[in-house]
N, C-alpha and C. Protein backbone atom coordinates (compact mmCIF):
# COMPACT_ATOMS: atom_id res chain seq x y z
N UNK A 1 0.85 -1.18 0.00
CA UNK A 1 0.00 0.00 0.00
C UNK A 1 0.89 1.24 0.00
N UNK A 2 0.46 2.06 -0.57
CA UNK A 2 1.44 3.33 -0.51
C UNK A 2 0.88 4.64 0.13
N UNK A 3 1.74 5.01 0.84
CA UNK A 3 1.77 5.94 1.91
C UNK A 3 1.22 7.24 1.10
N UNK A 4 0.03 7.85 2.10
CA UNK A 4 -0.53 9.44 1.61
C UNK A 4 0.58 9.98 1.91
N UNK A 5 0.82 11.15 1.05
CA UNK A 5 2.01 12.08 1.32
C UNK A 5 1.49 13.35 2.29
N UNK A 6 2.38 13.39 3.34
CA UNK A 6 2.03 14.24 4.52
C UNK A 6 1.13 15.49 3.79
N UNK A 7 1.56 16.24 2.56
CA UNK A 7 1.19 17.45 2.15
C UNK A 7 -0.39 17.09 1.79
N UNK A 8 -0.40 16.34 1.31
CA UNK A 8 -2.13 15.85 0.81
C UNK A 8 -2.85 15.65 1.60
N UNK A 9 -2.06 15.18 2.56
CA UNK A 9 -3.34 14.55 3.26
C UNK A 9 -3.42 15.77 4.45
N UNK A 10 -2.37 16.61 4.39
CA UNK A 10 -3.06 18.08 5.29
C UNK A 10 -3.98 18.85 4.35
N UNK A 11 -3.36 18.68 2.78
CA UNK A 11 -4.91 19.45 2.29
C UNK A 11 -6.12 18.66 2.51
N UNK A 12 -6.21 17.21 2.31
CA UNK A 12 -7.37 16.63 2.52
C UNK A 12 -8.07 17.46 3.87
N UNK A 13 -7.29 16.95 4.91
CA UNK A 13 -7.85 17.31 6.41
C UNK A 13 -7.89 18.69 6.36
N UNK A 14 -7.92 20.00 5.64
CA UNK A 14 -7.84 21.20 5.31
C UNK A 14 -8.84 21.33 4.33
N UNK A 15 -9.52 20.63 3.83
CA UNK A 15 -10.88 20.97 3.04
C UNK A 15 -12.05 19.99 3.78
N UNK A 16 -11.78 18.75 4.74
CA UNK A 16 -12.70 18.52 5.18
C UNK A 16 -13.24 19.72 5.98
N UNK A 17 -12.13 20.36 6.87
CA UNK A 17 -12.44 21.45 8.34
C UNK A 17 -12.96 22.40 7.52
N UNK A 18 -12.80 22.79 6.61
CA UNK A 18 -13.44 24.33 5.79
C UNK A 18 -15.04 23.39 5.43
N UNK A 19 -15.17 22.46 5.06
CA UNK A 19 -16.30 22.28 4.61
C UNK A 19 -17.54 22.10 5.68
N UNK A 20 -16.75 21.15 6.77
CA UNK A 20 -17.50 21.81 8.29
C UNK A 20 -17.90 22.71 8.69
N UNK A 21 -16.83 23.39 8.71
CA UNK A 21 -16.81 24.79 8.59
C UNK A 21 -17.99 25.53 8.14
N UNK A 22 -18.17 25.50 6.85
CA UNK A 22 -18.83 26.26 6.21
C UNK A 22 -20.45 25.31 6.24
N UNK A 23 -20.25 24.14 6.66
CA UNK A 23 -21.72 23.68 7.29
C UNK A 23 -22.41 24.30 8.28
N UNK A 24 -21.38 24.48 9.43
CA UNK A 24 -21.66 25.27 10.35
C UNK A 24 -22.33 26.61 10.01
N UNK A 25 -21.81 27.36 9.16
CA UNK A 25 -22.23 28.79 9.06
C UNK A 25 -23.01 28.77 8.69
N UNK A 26 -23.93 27.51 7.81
CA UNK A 26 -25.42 27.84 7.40
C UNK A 26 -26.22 26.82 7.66
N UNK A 27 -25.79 26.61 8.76
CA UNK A 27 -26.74 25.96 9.38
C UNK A 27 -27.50 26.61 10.64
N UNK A 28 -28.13 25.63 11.12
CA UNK A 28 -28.39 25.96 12.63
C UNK A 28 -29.01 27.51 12.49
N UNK A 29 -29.66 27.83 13.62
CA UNK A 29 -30.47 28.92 13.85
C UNK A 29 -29.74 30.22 13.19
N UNK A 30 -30.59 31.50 12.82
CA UNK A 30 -30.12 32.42 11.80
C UNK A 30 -29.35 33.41 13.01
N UNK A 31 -29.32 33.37 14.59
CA UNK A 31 -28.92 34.36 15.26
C UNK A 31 -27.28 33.72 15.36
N UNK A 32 -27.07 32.92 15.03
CA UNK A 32 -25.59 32.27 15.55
C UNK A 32 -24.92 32.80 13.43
N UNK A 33 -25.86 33.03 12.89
CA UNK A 33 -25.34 32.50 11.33
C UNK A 33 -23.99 33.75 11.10
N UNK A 34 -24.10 34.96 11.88
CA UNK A 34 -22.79 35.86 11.75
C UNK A 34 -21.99 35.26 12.39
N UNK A 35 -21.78 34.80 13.90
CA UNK A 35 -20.65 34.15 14.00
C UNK A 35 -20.26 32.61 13.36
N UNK A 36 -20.75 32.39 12.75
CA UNK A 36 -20.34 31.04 12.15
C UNK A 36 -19.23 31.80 11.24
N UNK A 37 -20.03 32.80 10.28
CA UNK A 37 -19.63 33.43 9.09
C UNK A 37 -18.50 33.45 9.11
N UNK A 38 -18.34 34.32 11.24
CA UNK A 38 -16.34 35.10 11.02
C UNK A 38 -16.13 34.04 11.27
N UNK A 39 -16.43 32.91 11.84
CA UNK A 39 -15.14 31.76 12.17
C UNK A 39 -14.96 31.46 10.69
N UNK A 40 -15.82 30.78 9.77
CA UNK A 40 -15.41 30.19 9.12
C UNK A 40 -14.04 31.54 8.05
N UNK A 41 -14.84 32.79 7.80
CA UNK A 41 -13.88 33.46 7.13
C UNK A 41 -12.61 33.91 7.97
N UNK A 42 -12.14 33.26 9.23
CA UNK A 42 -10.71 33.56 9.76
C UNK A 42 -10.02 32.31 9.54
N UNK A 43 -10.97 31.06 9.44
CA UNK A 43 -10.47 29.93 9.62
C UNK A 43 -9.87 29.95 7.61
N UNK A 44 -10.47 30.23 6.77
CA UNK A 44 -10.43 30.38 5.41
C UNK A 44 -8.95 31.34 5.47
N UNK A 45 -8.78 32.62 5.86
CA UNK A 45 -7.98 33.63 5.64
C UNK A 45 -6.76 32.95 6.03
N UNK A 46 -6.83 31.83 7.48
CA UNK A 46 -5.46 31.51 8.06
C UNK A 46 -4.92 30.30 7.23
N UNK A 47 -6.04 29.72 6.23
CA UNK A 47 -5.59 28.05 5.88
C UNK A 47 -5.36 29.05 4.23
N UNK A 48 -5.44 30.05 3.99
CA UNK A 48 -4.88 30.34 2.80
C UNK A 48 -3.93 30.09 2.50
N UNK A 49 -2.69 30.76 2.76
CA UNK A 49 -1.14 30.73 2.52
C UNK A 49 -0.86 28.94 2.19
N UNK A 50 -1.51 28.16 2.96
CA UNK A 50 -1.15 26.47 3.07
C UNK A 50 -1.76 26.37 1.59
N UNK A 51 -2.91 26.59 1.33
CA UNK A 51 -3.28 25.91 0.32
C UNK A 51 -2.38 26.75 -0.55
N UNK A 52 -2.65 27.78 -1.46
CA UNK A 52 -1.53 28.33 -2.25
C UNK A 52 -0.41 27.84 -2.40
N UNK A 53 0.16 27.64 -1.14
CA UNK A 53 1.39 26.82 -1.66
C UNK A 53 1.12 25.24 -2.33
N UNK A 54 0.16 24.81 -1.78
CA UNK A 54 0.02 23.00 -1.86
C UNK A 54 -0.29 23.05 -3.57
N UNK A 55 -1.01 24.29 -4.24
CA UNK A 55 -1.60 24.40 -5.41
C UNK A 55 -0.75 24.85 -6.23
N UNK A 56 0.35 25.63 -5.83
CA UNK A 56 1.33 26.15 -6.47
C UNK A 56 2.22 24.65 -7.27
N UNK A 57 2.47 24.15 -5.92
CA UNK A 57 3.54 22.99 -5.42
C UNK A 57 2.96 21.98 -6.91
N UNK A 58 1.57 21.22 -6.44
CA UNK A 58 0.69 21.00 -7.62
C UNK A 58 0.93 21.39 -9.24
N UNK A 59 0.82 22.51 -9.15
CA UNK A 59 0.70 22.62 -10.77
C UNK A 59 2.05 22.91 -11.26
N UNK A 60 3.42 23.32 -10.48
CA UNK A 60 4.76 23.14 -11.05
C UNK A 60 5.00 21.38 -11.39
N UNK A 61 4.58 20.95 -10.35
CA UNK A 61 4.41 19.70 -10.61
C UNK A 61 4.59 18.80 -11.99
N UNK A 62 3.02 19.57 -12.24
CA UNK A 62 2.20 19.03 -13.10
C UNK A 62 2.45 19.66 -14.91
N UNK A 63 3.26 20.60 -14.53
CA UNK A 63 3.72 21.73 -15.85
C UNK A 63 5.15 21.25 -15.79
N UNK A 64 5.69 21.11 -14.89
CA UNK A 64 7.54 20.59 -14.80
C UNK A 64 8.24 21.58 -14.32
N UNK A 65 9.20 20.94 -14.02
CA UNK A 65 10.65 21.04 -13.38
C UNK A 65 11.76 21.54 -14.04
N UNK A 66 11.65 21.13 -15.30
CA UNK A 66 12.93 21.04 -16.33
C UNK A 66 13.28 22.27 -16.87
N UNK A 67 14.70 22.25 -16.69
CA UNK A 67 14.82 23.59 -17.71
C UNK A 67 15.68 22.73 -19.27
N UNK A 68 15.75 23.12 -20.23
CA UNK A 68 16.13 22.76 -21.46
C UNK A 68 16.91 23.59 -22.47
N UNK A 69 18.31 23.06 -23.29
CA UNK A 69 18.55 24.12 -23.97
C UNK A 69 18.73 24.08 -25.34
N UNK A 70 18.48 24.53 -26.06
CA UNK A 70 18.46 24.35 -27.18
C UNK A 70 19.73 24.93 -28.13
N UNK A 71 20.70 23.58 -28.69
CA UNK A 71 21.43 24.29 -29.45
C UNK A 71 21.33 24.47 -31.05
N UNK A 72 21.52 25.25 -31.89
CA UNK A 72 21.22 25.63 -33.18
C UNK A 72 22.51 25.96 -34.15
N UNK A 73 22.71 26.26 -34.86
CA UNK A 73 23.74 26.65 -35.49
C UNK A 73 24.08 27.54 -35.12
N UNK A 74 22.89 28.81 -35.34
CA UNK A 74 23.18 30.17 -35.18
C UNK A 74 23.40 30.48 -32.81
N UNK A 75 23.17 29.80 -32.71
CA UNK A 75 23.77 29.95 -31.31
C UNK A 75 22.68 28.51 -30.45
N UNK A 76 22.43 29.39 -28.82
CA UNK A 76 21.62 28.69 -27.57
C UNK A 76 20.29 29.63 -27.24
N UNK A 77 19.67 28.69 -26.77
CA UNK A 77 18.64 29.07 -26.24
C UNK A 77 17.99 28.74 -24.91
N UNK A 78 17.57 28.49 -23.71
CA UNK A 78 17.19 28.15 -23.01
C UNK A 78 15.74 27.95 -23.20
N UNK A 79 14.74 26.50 -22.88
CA UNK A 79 13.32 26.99 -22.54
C UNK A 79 13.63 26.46 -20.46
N UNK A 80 13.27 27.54 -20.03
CA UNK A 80 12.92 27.70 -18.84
C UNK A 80 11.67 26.40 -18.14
N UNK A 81 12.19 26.21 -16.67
CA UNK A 81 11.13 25.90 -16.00
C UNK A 81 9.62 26.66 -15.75
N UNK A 82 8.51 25.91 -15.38
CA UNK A 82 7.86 26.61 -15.25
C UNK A 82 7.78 27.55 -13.90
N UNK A 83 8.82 27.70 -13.09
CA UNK A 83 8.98 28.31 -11.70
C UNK A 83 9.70 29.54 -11.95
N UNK A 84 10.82 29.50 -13.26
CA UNK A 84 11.40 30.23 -13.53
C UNK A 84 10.66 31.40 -14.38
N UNK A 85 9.41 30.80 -15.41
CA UNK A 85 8.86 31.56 -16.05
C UNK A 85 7.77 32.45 -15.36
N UNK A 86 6.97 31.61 -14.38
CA UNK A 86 6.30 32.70 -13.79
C UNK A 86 7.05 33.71 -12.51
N UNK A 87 8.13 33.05 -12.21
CA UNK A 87 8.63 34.12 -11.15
C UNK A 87 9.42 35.09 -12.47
N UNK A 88 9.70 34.73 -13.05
CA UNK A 88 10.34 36.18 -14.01
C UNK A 88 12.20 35.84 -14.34
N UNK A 89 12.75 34.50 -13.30
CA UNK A 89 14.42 34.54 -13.37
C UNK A 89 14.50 33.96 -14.13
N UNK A 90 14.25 34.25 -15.52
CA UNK A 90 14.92 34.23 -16.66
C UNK A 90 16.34 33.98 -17.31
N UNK A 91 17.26 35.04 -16.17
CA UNK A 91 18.42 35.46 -17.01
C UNK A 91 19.77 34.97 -15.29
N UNK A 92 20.24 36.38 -15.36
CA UNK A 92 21.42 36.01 -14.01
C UNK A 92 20.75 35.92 -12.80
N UNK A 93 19.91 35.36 -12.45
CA UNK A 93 18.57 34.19 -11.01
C UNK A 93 18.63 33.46 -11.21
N UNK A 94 18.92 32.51 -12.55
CA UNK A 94 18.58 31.72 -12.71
C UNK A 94 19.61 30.52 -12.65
N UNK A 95 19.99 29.69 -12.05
CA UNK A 95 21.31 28.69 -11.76
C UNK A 95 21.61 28.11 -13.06
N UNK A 96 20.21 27.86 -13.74
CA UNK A 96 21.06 27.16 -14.99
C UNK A 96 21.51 27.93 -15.83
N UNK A 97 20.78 28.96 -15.90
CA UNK A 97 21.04 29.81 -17.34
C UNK A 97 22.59 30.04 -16.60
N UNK A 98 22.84 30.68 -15.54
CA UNK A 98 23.85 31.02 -15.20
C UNK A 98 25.39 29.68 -15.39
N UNK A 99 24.81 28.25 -15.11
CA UNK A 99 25.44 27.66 -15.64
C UNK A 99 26.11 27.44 -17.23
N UNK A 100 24.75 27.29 -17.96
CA UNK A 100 25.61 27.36 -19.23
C UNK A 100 26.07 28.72 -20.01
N UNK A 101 25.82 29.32 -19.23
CA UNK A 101 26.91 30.71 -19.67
C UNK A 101 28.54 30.30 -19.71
N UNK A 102 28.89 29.55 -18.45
CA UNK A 102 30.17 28.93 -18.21
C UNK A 102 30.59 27.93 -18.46
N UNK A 103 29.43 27.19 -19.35
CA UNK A 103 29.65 25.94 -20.63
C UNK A 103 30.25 26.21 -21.21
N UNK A 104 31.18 25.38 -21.65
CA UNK A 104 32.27 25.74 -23.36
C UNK A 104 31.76 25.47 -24.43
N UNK A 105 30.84 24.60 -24.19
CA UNK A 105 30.26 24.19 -25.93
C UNK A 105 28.99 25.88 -25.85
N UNK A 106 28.77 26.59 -24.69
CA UNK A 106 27.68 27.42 -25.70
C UNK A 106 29.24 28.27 -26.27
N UNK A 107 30.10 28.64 -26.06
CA UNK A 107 31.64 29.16 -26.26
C UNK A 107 31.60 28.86 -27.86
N UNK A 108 31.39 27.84 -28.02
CA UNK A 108 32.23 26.73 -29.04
C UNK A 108 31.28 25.91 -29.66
N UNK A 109 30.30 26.12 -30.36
CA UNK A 109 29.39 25.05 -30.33
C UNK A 109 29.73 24.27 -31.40
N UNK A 110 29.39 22.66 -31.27
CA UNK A 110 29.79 21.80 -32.33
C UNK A 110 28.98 21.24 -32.72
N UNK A 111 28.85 20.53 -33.99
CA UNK A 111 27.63 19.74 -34.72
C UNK A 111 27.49 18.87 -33.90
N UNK A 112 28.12 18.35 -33.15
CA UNK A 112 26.99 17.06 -32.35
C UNK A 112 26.53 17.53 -31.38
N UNK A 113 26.33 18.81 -30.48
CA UNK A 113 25.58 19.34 -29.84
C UNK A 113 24.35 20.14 -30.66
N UNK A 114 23.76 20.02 -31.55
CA UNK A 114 22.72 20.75 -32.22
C UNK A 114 21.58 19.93 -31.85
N UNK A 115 20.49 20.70 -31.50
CA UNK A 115 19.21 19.90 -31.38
C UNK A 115 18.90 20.33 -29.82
N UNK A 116 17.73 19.78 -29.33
CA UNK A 116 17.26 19.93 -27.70
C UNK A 116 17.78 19.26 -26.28
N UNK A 117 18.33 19.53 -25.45
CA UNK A 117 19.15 18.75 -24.42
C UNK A 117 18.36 19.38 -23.03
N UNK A 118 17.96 18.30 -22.00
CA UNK A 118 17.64 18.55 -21.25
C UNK A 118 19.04 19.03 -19.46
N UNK A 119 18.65 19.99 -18.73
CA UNK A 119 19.81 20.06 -17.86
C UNK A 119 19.27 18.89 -16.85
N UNK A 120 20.09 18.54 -16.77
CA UNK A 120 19.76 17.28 -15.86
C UNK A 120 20.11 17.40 -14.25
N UNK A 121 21.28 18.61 -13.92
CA UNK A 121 21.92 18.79 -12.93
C UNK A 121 22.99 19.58 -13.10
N UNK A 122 23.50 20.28 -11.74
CA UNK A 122 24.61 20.96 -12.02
C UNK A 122 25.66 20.53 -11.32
N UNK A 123 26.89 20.55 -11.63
CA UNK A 123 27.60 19.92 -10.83
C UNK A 123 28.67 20.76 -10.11
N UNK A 124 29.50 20.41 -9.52
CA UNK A 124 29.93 20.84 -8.20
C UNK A 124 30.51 21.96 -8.56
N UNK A 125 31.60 22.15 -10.16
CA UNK A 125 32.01 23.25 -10.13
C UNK A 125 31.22 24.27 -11.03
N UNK A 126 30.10 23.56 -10.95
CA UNK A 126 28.84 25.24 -11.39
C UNK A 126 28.34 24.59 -13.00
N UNK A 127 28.69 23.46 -13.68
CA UNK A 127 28.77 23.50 -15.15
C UNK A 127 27.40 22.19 -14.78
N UNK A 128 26.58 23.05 -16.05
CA UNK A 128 25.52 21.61 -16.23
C UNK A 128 25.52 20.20 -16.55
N UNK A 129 24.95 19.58 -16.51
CA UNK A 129 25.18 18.05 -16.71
C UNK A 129 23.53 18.02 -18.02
N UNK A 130 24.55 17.39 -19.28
CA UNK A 130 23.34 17.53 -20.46
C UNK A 130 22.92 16.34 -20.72
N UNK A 131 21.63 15.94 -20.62
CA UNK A 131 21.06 14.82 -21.48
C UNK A 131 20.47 15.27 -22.58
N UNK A 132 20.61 14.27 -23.77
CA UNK A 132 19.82 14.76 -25.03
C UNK A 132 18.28 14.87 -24.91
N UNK A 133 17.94 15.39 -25.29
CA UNK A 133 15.96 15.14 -25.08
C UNK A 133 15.80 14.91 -26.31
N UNK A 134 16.26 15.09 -27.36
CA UNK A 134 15.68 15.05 -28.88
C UNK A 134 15.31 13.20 -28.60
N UNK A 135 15.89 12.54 -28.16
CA UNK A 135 15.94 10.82 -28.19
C UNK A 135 14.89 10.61 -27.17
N UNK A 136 14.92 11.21 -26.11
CA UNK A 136 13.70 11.07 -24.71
C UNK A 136 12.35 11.31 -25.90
N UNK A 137 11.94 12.08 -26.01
CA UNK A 137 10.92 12.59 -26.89
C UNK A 137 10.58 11.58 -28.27
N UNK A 138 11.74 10.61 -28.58
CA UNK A 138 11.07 10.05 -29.63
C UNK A 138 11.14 8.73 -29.14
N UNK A 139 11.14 8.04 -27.98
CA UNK A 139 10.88 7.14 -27.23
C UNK A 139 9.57 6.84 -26.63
């Protein structure tokens, strides 16, 4: 059997309590129905920040991780993660881009580096580690 992952299963237990929650507030007699209201909207305001992140966490997920670079004749290109694209570090924020700046093949590029390569990792003295993706992709 495989283990719920701690984060899920606090959102689980984080949308059961809001849904209580929000049973509570419309339920039961109409003189209690304002304070139900603020509990439930303090209890909502404080479990915000958790979920945002859990949804954030989620859809990088689900969009990826990877950053990728593309070499061409006429030079490189990077396509960015999706963490990188919506936060905006594009350029010198960014570890990889900043890595293959200090690549020799973007320096030097040679015909057997042409085509799409995924960064796989960086290694200790700052330089990326390339897998091809053009071959991942036709697998």
């Amino acid at each position: 059997m495989t283990a719920i992952p701690p984060d899920i299963l606090t959102a689980a237990e984080l949308r059961c309590d809001v849904a209580g929650i929000w049973a509570l507030a419309i339920a039961g007699d109409p003189t209690g129905r304002q304070a139900r209201r603020e509990i439930l909207s303090a209890a909502l305001e404080e479990a915000w920040p958790m979920i945002a992140d859990i949804e954030r966490d989620r859809l990088y997920d689900l969009l990826g991780h990877d950053h990728h670079v593309i070499f061409g004749e006429d030079g490189w290109t990077v396509e960015h993660s999706v963490e990188c694209r919506l936060a905006g570090d594009m350029t010198s924020r960014c570890a990889y881009w900043t890595a293959l700046k200090r690549h020799p093949v973007t320096h030097e590029p040679d015909a057997a580096m042409l085509g799409r390569w995924r960064i796989d990792s960086i290694d200790s003295e700052g330089l990326p580690m390339l897998v091809r993706a053009d071959a991942e992709a036709s697998q």
